[in-house]
Protein backbone atom coordinates (compact mmCIF):
# COMPACT_ATOMS: atom_id res chain seq x y z
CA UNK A 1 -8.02 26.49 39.81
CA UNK A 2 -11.27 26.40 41.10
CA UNK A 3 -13.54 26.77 43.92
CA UNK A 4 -17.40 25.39 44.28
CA UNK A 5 -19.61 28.54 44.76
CA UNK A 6 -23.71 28.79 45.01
CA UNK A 7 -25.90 30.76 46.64
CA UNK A 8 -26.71 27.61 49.02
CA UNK A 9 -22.94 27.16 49.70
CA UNK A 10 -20.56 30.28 49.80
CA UNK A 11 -17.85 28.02 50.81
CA UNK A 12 -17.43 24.98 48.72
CA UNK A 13 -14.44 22.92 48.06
CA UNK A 14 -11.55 22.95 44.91
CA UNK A 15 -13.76 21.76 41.63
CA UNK A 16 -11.00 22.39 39.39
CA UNK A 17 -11.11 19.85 36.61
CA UNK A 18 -7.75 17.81 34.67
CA UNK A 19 -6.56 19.80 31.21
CA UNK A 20 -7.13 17.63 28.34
CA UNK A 21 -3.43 16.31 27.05
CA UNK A 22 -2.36 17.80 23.82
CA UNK A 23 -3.03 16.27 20.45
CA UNK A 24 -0.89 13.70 19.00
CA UNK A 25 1.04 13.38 15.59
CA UNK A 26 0.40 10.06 14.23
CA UNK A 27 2.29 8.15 11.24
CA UNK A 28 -0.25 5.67 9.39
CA UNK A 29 0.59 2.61 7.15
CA UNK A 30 -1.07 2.87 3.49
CA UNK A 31 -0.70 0.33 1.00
CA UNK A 32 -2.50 2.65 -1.71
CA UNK A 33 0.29 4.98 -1.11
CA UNK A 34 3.65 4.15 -3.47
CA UNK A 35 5.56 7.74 -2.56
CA UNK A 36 5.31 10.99 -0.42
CA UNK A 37 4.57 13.26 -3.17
CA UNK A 38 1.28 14.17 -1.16
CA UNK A 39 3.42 15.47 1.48
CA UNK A 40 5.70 17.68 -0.59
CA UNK A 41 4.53 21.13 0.12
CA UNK A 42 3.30 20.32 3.72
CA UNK A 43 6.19 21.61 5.52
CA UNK A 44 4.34 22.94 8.70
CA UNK A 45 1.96 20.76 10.42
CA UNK A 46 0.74 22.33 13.50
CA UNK A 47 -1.43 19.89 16.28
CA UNK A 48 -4.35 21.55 18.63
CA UNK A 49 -3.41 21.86 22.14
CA UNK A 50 -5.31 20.19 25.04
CA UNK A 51 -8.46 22.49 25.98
CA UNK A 52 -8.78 23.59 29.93
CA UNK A 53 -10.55 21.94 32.39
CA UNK A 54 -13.16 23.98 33.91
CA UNK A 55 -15.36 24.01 37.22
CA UNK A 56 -17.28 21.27 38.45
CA UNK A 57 -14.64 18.99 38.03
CA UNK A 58 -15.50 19.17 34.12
CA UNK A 59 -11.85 17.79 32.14
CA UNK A 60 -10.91 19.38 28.89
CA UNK A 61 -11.19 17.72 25.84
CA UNK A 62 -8.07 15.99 24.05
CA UNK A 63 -7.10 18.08 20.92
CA UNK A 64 -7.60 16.34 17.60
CA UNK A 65 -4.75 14.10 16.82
CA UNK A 66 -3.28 14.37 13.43
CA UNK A 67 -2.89 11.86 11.44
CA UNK A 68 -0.45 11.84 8.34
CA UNK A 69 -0.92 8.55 6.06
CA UNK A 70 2.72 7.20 4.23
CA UNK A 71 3.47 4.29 2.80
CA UNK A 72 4.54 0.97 3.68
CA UNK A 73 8.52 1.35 4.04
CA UNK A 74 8.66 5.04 5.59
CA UNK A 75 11.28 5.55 8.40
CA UNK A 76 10.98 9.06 10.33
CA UNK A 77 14.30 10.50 11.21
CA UNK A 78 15.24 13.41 13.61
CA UNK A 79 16.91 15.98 11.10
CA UNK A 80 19.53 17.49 13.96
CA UNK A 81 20.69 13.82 15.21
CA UNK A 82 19.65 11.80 12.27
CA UNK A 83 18.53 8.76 14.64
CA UNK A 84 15.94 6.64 13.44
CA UNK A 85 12.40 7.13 15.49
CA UNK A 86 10.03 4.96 13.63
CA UNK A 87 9.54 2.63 11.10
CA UNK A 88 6.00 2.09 9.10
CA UNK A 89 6.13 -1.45 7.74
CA UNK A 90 2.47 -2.74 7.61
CA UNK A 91 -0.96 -1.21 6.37
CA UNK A 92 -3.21 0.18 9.06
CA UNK A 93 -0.08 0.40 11.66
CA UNK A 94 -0.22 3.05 13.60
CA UNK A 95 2.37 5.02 15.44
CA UNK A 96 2.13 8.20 17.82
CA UNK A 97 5.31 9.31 16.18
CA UNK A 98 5.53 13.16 18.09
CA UNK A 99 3.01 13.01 21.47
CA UNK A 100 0.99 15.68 22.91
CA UNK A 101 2.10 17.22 26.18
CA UNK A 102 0.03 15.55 29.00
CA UNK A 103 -3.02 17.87 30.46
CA UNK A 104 -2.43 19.81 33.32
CA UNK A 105 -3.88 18.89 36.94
CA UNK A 106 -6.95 21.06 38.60
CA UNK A 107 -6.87 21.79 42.14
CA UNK A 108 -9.26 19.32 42.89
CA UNK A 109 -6.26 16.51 42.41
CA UNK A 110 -4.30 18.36 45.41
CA UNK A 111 -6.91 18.55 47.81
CA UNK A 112 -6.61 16.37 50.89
CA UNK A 113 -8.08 15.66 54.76
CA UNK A 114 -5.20 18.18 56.20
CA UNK A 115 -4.96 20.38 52.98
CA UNK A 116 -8.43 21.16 51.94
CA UNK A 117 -8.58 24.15 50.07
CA UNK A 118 -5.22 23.91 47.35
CA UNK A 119 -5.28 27.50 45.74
CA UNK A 120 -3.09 26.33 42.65
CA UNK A 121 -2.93 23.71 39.56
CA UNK A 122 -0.91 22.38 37.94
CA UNK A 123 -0.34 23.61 34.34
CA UNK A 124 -0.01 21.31 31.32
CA UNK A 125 3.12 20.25 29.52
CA UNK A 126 4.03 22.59 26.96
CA UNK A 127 3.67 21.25 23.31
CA UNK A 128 7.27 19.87 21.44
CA UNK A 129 8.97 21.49 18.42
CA UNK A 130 11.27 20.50 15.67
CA UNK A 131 12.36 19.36 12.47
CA UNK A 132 11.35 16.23 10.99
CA UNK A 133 12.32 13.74 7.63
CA UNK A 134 10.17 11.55 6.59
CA UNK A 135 12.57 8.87 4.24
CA UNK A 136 10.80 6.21 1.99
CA UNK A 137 12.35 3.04 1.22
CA UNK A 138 11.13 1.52 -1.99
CA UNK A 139 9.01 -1.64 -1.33
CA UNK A 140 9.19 -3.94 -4.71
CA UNK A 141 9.22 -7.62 -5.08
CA UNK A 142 12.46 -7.45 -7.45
CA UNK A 143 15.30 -5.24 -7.24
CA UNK A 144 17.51 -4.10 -10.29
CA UNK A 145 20.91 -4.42 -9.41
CA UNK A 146 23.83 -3.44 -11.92
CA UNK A 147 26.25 -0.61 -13.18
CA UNK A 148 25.46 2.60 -14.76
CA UNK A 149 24.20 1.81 -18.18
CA UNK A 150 23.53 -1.94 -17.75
CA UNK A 151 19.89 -1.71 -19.60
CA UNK A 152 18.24 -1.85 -16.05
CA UNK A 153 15.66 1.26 -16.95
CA UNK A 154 14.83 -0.31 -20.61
CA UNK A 155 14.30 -3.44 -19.24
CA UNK A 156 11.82 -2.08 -16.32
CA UNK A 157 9.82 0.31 -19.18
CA UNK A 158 9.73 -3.65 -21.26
CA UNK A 159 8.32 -5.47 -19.25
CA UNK A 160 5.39 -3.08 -17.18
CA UNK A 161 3.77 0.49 -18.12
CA UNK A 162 6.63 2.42 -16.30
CA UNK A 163 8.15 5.17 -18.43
CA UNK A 164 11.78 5.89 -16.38
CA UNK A 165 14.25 8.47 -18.72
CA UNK A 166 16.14 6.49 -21.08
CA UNK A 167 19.57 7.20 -22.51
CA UNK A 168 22.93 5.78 -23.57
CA UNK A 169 25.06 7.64 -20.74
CA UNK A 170 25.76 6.90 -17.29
CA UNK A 171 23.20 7.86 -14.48
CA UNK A 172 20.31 8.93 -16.58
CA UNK A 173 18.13 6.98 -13.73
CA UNK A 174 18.77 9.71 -11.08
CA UNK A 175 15.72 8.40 -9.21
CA UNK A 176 14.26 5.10 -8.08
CA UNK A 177 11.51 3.88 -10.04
CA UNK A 178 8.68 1.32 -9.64
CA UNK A 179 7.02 -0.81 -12.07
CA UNK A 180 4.01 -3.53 -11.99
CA UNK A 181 5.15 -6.82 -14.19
CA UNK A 182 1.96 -8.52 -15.46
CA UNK A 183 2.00 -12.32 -15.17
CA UNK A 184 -0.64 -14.88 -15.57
CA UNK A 185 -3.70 -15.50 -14.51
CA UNK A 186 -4.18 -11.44 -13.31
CA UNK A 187 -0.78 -11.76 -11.07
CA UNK A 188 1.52 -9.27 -11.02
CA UNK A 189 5.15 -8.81 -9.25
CA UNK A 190 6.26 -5.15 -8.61
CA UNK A 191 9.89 -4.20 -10.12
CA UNK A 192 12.40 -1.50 -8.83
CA UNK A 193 14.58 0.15 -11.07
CA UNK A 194 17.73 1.33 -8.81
CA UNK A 195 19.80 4.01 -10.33
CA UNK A 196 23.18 2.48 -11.01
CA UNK A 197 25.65 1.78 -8.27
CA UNK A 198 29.39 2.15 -9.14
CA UNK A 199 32.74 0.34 -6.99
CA UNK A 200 32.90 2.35 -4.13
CA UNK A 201 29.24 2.99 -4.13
CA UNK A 202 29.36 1.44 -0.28
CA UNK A 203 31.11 4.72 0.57
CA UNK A 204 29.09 6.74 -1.26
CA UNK A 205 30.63 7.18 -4.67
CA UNK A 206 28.41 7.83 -7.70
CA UNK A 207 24.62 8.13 -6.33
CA UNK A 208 25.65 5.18 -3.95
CA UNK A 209 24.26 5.54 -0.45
CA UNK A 210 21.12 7.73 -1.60
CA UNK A 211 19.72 4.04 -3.60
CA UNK A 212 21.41 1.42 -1.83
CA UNK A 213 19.05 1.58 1.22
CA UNK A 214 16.29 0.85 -1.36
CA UNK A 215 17.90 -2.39 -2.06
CA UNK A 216 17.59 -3.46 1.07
CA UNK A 217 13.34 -3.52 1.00
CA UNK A 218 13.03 -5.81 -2.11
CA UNK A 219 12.48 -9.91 -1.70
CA UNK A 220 15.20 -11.04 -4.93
CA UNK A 221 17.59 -9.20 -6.53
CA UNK A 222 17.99 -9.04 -10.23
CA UNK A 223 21.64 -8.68 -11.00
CA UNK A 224 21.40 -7.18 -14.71
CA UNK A 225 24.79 -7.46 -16.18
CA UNK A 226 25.39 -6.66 -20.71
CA UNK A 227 26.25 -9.17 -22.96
CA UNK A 228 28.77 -7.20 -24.17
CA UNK A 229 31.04 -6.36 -20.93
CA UNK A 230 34.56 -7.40 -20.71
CA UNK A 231 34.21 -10.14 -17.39
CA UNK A 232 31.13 -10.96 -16.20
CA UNK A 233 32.02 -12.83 -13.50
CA UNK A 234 34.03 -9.36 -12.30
CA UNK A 235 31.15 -7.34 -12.45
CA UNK A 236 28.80 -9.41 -10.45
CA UNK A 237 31.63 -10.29 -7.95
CA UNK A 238 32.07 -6.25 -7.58
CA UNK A 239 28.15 -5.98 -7.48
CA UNK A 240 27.69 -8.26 -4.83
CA UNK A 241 30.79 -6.71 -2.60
CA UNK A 242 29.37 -3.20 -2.80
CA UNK A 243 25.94 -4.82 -1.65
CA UNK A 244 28.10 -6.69 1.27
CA UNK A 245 30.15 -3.23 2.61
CA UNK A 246 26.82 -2.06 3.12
CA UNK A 247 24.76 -4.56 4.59
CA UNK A 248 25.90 -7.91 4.65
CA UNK A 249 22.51 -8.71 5.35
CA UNK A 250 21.68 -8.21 1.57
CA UNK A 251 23.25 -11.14 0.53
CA UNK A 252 20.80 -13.71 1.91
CA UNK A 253 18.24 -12.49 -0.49
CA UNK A 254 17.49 -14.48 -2.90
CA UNK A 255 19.44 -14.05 -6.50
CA UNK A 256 19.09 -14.16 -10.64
CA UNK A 257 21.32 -13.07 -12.60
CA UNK A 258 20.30 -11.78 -16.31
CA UNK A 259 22.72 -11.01 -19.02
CA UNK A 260 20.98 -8.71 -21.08
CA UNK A 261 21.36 -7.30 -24.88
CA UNK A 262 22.37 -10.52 -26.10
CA UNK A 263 20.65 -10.08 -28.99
CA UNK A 264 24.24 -9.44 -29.57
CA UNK A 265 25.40 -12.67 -29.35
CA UNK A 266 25.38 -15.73 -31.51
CA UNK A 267 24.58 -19.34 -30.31
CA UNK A 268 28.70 -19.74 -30.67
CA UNK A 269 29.36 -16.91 -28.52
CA UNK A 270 26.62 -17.60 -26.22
CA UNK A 271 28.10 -20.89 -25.54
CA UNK A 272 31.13 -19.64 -24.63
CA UNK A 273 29.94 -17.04 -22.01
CA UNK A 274 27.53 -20.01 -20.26
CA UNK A 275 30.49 -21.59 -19.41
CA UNK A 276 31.91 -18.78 -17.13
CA UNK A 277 28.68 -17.28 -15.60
CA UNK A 278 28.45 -17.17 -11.99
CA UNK A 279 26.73 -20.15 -9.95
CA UNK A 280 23.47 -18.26 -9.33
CA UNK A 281 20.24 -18.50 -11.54
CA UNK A 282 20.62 -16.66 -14.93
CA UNK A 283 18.78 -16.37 -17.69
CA UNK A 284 19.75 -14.69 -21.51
CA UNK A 285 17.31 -11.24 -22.26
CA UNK A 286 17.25 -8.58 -24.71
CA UNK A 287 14.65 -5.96 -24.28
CA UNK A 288 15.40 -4.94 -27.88
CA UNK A 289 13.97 -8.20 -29.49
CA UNK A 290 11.91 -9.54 -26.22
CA UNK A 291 13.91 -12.43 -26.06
CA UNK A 292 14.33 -14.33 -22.75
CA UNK A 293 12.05 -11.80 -21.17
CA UNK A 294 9.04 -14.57 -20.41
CA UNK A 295 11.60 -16.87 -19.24
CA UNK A 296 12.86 -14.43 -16.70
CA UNK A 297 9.39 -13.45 -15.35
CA UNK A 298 8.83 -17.29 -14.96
CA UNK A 299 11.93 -17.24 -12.93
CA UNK A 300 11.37 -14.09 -10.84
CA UNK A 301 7.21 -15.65 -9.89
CA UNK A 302 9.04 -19.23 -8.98
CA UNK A 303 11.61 -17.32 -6.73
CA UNK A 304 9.04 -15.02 -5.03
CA UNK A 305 6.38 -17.97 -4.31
CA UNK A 306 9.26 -19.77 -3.38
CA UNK A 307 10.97 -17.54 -0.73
């Protein structure tokens, strides 16, 4: 609040500018970013308020937005409700993702012909508080899909420069990871290596609901089933119902199926497990002795290009 005074006019009118509205917290698409490591000891972040408008009608100046940068794939949750607030999908979008209050109102706003002399303002809106996730959904052209064990991690550490833990026991994958798959010509194709799901998984068995929602970002799914297990034709029928408890959606991605370590099979044997494979693209790998591996790549560029 305030009132026009000068040695020429004792009695002026209200000159009380507009606050300036608080700053802004503002998710950012980045396509160089791949996680939110950056972010991992940044567990306060604190946005200017609005400054004060002053006399002569002068308004106060916004405060400085913040922007925090995340990759392509990051949803922002409310951590009491859990409801989804925002999705970042695209690099360079923008979304005001907590807003500033809006700037207060000087008394030159309430003047008027019968009420010329308003001896108030009105203040700002006060700033918001709370707590925050930020999730990240993996983004990868290919998906590994398959038990606990299946050779999904040695396959992924084949075929690009990522170096996931590796060991003969269930779970030792207890974390997403990405790889880049070199193909011709300077291509590449980006590979996720999901840690394994398990029947039930839909309901959260095993690791199962903290991966499956990563499944759910990739183009094709790579259904990596052993040579060596009992029924193939089981497995991938229990793989693909665990994928369709959880989002039905999932199964109108495109499909290959790869039967890996059958370096332990003969041609004989070989022949025999051919003829009871399921009716989906597959292709015979072993990440041991390389075999099948530029086959499958061949397979995985056609699908992509082709979808």
């Amino acid at each position: 609040m305030h009132f026009h005074r000068t040695k020429g006019n004792p009695h002026g009118g209200p000159d009380g500018g507009n606050g300036g509205r608080g700053a802004h917290i503002i998710l950012k698409g980045n396509n160089q970013f791949w996680t939110l490591l950056h972010l991992k000891y940044t567990k306060h972040i604190l946005a200017d308020n609005g400054e004060s408008g002053s006399k002569n009608l002068r308004t106060g100046a916004d405060g400085n937005d913040v922007i925090i940068e995340v990759p392509l794939g990051t949803i922002a949750r409310d951590a009491e409700t859990g409801a989804v607030e925002c999705e970042i999908t695209e690099h360079g979008e923008t979304i005001v993702w907590i807003p500033g209050g809006r700037g207060g109102m000087g008394n030159d706003h309430f003047k008027s012909a019968t009420f010329q002399a308003p001896k108030f303002a009105q203040p700002g809106e006060p700033g918001i508080e709370g707590w925050k996730i930020l999730e990240l959904k993996l983004l990868a052209d290919v998906g590994l899909v398959g038990f606990p064990n299946a050779g999904k991690s040695t396959l992924l550490s084949v075929l690009s420069a990522a170096k996931p833990e590796i060991a003969n026991y269930p779970f030792t994958t207890l974390r997403p990871n990405l790889g880049i798959v070199s193909y011709h010509d300077n291509k590449s194709f980006v590979m996720a290596d999901i840690p394994g799901i398990i029947e039930g998984a839909s309901e959260g068995k095993g690791l199962g609901l903290r991966f499956l929602k990563h499944i759910e970002r990739n183009s094709a799914l790579l259904f990596l089933i052993p040579a060596d297990c009992d029924n193939i034709q089981k497995e991938y029928d229990i793989l693909l119902n665990e994928l369709k408890q959880y989002n039905p959606e999932l199964l109108d991605k495109e499909r290959i199926l790869a039967i890996s370590k059958s370096d332990l099979l003969d041609e004989e044997l070989m022949d025999d497990v051919k003829k009871n494979l399921p009716d989906v693209n597959s292709v015979f790998i072993s990440s041991h002795t390389k075999q099948g591996l530029m086959k499958l790549k061949d397979l995985i560029w056609k699908i992509l290009n082709e979808s």
